[in-house]
C-alpha atoms as a PDB file:
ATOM      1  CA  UNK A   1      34.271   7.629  15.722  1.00  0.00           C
ATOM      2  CA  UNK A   2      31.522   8.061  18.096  1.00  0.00           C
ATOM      3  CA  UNK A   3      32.801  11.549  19.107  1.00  0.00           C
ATOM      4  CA  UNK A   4      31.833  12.681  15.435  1.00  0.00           C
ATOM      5  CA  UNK A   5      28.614  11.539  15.788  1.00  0.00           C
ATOM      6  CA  UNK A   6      26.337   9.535  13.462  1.00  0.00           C
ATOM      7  CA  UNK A   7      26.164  10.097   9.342  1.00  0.00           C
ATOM      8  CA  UNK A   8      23.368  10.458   7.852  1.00  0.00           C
ATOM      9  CA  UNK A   9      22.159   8.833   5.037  1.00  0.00           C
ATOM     10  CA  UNK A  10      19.518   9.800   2.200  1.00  0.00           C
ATOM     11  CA  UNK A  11      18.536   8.094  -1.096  1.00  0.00           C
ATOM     12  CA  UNK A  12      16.810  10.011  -4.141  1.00  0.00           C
ATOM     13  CA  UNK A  13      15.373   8.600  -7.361  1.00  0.00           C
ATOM     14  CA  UNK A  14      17.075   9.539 -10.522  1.00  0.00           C
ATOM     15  CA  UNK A  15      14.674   8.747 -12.659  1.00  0.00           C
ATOM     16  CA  UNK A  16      11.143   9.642 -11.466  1.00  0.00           C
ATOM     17  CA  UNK A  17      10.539  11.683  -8.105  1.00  0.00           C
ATOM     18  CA  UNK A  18      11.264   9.842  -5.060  1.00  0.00           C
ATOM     19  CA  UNK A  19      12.912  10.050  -1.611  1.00  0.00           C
ATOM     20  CA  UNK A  20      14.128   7.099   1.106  1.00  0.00           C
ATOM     21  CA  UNK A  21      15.304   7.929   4.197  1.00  0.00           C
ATOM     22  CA  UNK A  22      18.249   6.072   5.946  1.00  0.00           C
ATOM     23  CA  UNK A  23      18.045   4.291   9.230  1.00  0.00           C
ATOM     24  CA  UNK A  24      21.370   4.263  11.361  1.00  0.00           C
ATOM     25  CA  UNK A  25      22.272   1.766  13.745  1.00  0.00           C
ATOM     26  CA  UNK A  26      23.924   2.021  17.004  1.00  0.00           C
ATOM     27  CA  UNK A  27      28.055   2.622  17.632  1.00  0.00           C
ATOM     28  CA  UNK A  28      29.316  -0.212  17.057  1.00  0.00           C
ATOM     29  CA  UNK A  29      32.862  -2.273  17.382  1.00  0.00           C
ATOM     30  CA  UNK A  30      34.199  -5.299  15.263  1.00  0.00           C
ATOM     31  CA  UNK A  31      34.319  -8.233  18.347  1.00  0.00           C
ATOM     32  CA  UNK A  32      38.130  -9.081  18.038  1.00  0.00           C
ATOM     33  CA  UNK A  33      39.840  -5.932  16.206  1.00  0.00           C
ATOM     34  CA  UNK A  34      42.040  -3.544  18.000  1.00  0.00           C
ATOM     35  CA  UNK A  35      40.304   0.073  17.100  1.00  0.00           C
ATOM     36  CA  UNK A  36      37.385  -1.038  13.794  1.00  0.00           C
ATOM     37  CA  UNK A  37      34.817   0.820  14.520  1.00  0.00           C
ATOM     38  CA  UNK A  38      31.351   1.718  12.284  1.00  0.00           C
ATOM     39  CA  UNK A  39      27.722   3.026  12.317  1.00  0.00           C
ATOM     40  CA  UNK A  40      25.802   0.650  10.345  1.00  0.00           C
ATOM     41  CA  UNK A  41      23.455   2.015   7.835  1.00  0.00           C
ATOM     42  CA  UNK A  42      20.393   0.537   5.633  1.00  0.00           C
ATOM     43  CA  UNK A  43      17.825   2.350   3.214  1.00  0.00           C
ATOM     44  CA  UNK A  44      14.923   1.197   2.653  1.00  0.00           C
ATOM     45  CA  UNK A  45      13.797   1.603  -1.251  1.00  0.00           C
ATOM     46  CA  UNK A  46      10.202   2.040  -1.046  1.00  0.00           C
ATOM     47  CA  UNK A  47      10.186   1.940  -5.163  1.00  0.00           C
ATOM     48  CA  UNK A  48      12.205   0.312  -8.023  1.00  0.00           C
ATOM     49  CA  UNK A  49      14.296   2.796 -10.130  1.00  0.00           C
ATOM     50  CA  UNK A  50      17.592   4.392  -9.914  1.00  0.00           C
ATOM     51  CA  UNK A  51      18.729   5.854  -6.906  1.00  0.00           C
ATOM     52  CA  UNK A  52      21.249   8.035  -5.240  1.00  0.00           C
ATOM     53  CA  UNK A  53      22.558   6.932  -2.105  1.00  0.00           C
ATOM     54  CA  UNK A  54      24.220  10.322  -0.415  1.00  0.00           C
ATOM     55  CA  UNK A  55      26.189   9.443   3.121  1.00  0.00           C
ATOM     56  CA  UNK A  56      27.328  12.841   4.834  1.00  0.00           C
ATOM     57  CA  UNK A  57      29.814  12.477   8.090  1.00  0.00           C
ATOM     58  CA  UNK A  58      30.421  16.693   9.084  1.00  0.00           C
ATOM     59  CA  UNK A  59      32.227  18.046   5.497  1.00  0.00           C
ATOM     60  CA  UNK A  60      33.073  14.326   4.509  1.00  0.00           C
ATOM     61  CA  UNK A  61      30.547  12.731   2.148  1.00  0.00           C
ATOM     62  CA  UNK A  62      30.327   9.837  -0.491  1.00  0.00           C
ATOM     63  CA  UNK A  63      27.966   9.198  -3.382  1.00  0.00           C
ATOM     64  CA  UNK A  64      26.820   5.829  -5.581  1.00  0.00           C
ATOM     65  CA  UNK A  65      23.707   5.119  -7.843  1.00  0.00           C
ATOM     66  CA  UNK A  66      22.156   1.806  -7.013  1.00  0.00           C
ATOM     67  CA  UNK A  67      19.321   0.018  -9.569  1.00  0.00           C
ATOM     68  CA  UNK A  68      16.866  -1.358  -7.423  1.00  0.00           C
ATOM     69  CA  UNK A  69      14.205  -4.127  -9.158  1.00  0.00           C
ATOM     70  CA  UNK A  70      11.450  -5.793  -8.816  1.00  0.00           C
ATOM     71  CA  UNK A  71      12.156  -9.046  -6.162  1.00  0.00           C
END
């Protein structure tokens, strides 16, 4: 909810050294829901590789490895 604030959101390389910082959108509400709510996220891989995507909300967090590739 908005009164929890906004997550934030890192990325780290697995496999070579490596950071990407998340960007978070603005509160936001699904048009024609009673109570959806979200923050919308992106990262921005600046490399190819593995990565760790880490999104925190105050104790609450969740984890996933993404491969990025060449386009």
């Amino acid at each position: 909810t908005s009164e929890r604030g906004a997550p934030v959101v890192t990325a780290s390389r697995t496999d070579a050294q490596g950071d990407a910082p998340g960007q978070i959108g603005a509160f936001a509400r699904a048009f024609g829901t009673d109570d959806l709510s979200f923050w919308p996220a992106s990262v921005a891989f600046p490399d190819p590789g593995c990565w760790q995507v880490t999104g925190l909300l105050g104790a609450e967090s969740v984890q996933f490895m993404v491969s990025v590739e060449e386009p």
